[in-house]
Protein backbone atom coordinates (compact mmCIF):
# COMPACT_ATOMS: atom_id res chain seq x y z
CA UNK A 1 0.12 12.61 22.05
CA UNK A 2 -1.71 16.47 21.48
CA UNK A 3 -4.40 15.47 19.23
CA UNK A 4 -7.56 17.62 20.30
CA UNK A 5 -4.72 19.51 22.36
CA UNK A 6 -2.80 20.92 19.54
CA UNK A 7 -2.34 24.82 19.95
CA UNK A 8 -1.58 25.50 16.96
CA UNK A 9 -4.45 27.84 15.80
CA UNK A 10 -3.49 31.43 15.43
CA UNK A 11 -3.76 32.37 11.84
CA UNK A 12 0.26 33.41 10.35
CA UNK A 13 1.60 34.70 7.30
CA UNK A 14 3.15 31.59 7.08
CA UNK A 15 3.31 29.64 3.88
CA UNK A 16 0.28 26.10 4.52
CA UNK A 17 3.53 24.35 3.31
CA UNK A 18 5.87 25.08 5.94
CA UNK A 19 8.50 23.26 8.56
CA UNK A 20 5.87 22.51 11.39
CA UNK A 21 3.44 20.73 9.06
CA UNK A 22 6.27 19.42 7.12
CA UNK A 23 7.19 17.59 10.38
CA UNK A 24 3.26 16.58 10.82
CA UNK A 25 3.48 15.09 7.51
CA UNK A 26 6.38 12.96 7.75
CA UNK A 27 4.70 11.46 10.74
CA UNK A 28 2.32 9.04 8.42
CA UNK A 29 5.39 7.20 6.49
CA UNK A 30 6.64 6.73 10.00
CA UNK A 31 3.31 5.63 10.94
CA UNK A 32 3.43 3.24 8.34
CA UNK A 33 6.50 1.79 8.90
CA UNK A 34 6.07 0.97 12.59
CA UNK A 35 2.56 -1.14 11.67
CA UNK A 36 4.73 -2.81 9.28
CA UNK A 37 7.50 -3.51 11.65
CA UNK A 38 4.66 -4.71 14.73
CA UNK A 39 3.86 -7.40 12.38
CA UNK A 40 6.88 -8.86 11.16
CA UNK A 41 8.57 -11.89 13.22
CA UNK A 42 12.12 -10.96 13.39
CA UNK A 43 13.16 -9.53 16.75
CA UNK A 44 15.02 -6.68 15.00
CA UNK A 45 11.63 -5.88 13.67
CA UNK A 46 9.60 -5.85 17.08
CA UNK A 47 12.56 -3.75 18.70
CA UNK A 48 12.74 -0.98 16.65
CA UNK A 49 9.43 -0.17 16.07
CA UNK A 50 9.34 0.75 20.23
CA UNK A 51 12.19 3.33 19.46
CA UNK A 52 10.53 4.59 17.04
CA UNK A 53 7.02 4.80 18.41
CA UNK A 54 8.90 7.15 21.43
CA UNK A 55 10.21 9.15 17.78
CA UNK A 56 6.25 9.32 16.28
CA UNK A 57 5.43 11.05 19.60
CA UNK A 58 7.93 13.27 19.71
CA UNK A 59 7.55 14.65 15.98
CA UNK A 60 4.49 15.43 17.70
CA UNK A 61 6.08 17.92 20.02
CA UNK A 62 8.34 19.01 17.87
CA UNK A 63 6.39 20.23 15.05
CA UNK A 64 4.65 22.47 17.48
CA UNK A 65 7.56 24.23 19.17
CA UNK A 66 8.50 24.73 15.49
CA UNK A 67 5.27 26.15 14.74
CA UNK A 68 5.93 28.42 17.73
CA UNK A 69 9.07 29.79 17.40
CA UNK A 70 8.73 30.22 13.45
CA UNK A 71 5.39 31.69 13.78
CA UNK A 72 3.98 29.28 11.53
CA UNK A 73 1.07 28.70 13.44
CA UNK A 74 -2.02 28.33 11.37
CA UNK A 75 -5.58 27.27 10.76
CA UNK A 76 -4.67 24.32 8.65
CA UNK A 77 -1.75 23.25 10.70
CA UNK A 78 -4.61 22.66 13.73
CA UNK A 79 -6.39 20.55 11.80
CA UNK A 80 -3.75 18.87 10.77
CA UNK A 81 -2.15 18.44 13.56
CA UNK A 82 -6.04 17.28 15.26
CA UNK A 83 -6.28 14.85 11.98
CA UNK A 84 -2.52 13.86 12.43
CA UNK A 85 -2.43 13.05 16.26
CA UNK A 86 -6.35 11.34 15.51
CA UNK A 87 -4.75 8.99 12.73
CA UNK A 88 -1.44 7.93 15.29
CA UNK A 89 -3.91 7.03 17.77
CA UNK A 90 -6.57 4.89 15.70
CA UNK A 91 -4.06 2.87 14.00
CA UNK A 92 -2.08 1.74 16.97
CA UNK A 93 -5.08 1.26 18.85
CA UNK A 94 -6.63 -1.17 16.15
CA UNK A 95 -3.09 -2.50 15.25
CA UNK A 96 -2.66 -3.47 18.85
CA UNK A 97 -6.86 -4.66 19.29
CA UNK A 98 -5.80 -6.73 15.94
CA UNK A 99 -2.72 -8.50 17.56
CA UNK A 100 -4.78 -9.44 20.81
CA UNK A 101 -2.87 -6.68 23.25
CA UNK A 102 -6.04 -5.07 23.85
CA UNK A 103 -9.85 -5.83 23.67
CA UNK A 104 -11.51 -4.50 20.57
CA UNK A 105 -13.35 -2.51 22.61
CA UNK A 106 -10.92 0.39 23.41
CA UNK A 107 -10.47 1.27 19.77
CA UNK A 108 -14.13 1.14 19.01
CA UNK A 109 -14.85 3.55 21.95
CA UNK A 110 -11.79 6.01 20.92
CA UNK A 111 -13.19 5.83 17.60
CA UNK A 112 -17.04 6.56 18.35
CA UNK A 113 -15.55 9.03 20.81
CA UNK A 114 -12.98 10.83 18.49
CA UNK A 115 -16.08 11.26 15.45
CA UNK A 116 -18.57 12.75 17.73
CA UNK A 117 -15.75 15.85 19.40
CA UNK A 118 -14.04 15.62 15.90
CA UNK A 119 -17.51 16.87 13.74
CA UNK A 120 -18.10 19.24 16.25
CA UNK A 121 -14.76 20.70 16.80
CA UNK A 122 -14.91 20.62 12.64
CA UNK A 123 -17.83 23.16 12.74
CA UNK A 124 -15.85 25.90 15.22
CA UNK A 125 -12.59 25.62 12.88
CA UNK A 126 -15.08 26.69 10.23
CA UNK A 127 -15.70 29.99 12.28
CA UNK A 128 -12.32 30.42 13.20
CA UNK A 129 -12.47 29.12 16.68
CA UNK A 130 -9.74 26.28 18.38
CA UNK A 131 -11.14 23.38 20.42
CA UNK A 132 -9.76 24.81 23.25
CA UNK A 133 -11.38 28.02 22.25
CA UNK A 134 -14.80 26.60 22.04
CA UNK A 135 -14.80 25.38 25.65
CA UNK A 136 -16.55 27.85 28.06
CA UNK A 137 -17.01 26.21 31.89
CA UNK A 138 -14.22 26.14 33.99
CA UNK A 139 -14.34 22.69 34.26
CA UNK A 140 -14.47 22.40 30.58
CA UNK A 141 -11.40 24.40 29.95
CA UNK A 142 -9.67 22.11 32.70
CA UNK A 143 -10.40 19.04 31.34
CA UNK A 144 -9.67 19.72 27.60
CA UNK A 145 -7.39 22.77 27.50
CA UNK A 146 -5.23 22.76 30.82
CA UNK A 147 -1.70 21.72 31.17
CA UNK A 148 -2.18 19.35 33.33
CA UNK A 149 -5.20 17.11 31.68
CA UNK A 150 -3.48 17.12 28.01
CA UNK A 151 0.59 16.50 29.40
CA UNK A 152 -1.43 13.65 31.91
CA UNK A 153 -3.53 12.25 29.20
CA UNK A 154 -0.53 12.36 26.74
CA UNK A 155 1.82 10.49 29.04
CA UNK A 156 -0.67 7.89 29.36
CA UNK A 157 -0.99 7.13 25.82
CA UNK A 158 2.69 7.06 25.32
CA UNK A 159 3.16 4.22 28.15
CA UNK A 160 0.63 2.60 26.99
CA UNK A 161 1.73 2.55 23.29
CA UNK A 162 4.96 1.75 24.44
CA UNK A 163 4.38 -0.72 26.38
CA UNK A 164 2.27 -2.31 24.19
CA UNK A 165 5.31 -2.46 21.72
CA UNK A 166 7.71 -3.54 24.36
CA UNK A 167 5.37 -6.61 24.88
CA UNK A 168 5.82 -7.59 21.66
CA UNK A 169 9.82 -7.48 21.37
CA UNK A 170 10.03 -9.05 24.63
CA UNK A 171 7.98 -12.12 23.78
CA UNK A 172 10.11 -12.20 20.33
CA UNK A 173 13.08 -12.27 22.45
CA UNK A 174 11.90 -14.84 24.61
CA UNK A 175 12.20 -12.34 27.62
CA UNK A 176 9.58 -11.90 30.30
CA UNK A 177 6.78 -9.44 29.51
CA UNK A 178 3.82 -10.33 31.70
CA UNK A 179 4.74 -7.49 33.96
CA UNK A 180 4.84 -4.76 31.66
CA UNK A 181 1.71 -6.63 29.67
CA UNK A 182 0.07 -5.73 33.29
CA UNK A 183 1.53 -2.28 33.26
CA UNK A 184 0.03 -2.04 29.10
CA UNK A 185 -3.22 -3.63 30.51
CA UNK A 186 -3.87 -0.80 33.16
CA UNK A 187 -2.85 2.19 31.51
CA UNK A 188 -4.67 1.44 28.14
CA UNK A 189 -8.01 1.10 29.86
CA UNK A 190 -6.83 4.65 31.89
CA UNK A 191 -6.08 6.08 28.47
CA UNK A 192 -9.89 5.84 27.70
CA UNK A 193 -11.15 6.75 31.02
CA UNK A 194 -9.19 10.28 30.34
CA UNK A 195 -10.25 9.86 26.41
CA UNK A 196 -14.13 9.85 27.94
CA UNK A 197 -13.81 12.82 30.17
CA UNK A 198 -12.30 15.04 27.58
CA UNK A 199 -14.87 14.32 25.28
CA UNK A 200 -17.69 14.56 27.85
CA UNK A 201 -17.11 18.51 28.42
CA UNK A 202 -17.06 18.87 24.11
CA UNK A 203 -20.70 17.07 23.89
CA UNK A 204 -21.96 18.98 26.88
CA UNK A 205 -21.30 22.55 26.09
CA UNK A 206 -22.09 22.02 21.91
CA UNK A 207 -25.63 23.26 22.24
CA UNK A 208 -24.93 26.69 24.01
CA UNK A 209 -21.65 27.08 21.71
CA UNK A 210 -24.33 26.39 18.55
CA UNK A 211 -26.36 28.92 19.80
CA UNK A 212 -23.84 31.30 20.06
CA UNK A 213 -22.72 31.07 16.66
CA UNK A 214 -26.31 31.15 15.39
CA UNK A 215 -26.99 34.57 17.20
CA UNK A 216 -23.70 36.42 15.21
């Protein structure tokens, strides 16, 4: 999942209504669909919605290697993107918290977390900026902008949405799931570990990047 990581920023002659946001779009039916599927009781139900959790992520990718290659990258297609990959996460978060897969607690914190970097980040798309743009330590940058921190803290957010899915269609199968409950367990509570340290770097470095845009 790119969320805050979408690069997507570089202002195109591209029409606001184009095949990379398209793709974003589409991702909310979908979105809708799979909360619909999590809570029905047929197996059939619980089964597909894991395939097609794996699919919600990678509409995610997809719509920005579109965006790339058709030049289509653009202001609004950030924030979308941002508002997009924001909405995926809250909903499964709080659709799994409302099941009992997860304490309430993880959604509250991603929420709490995703308003504060969210209204700031909302401030430097204002002035033209990306929220990788508006980082300015090195160990800012890392954390929010590098490859390795946003493929990392993507990966963990698709096991653990996964897995939190697969839990469900194995228990409607009648199959055992404690292990990869364990697995969902571990790597949910990781997810906001990473979720905490990108933020941290965003709170931080807000006053001097205020400044900055109060002195031009």
């Amino acid at each position: 999942m790119a969320g805050e990581d979408s690069i997507r920023y570089k202002q195109g002659r591209s029409s606001h209504i184009n095949t990379a946001n398209t793709i974003t779009i589409l991702r909310y039916p979908l979105l809708v669909f799979i909360v619909w599927l999590l809570y029905q009781e047929s197996r059939a139900g619980k089964n597909a919605a894991v395939g097609l959790i794996i699919l919600l992520i990678l509409m995610d990718t997809l719509d920005g290697v579109v965006a790339r290659r058709r030049h289509e990258t653009t202001l609004l297609g950030s924030a979308l993107d941002i508002a997009t990959d924001r909405a995926v996460e809250i909903v499964l978060w709080v659709v799994y918290a409302h099941l009992r897969l997860i304490p309430v607690a993880i959604p509250l914190v991603v929420i709490i977390r995703g308003m504060l970097t969210d209204s700031i980040r909302a401030v430097a798309l204002q002035h033209g900026i990306s929220a990788h743009q508006m980082m300015r330590t090195t160990l800012g940058k890392w954390l929010v902008a590098s490859p390795p921190m946003r493929t990392g803290y993507a990966i963990v957010k698709i096991v653990a949405f996964v897995t939190l899915a697969l839990t469900l269609a194995l228990q409607a199968n009648n199959l055992a799931w404690t292990g990869v409950y364990q697995v969902a367990q571990v790597v949910s509570w990781l997810a906001v570990v990473i979720c905490l340290a990108r933020g941290l770097p965003v709170l931080l470095e807000s006053p001097s990047f205020f400044r900055s845009l109060e002195q031009d």
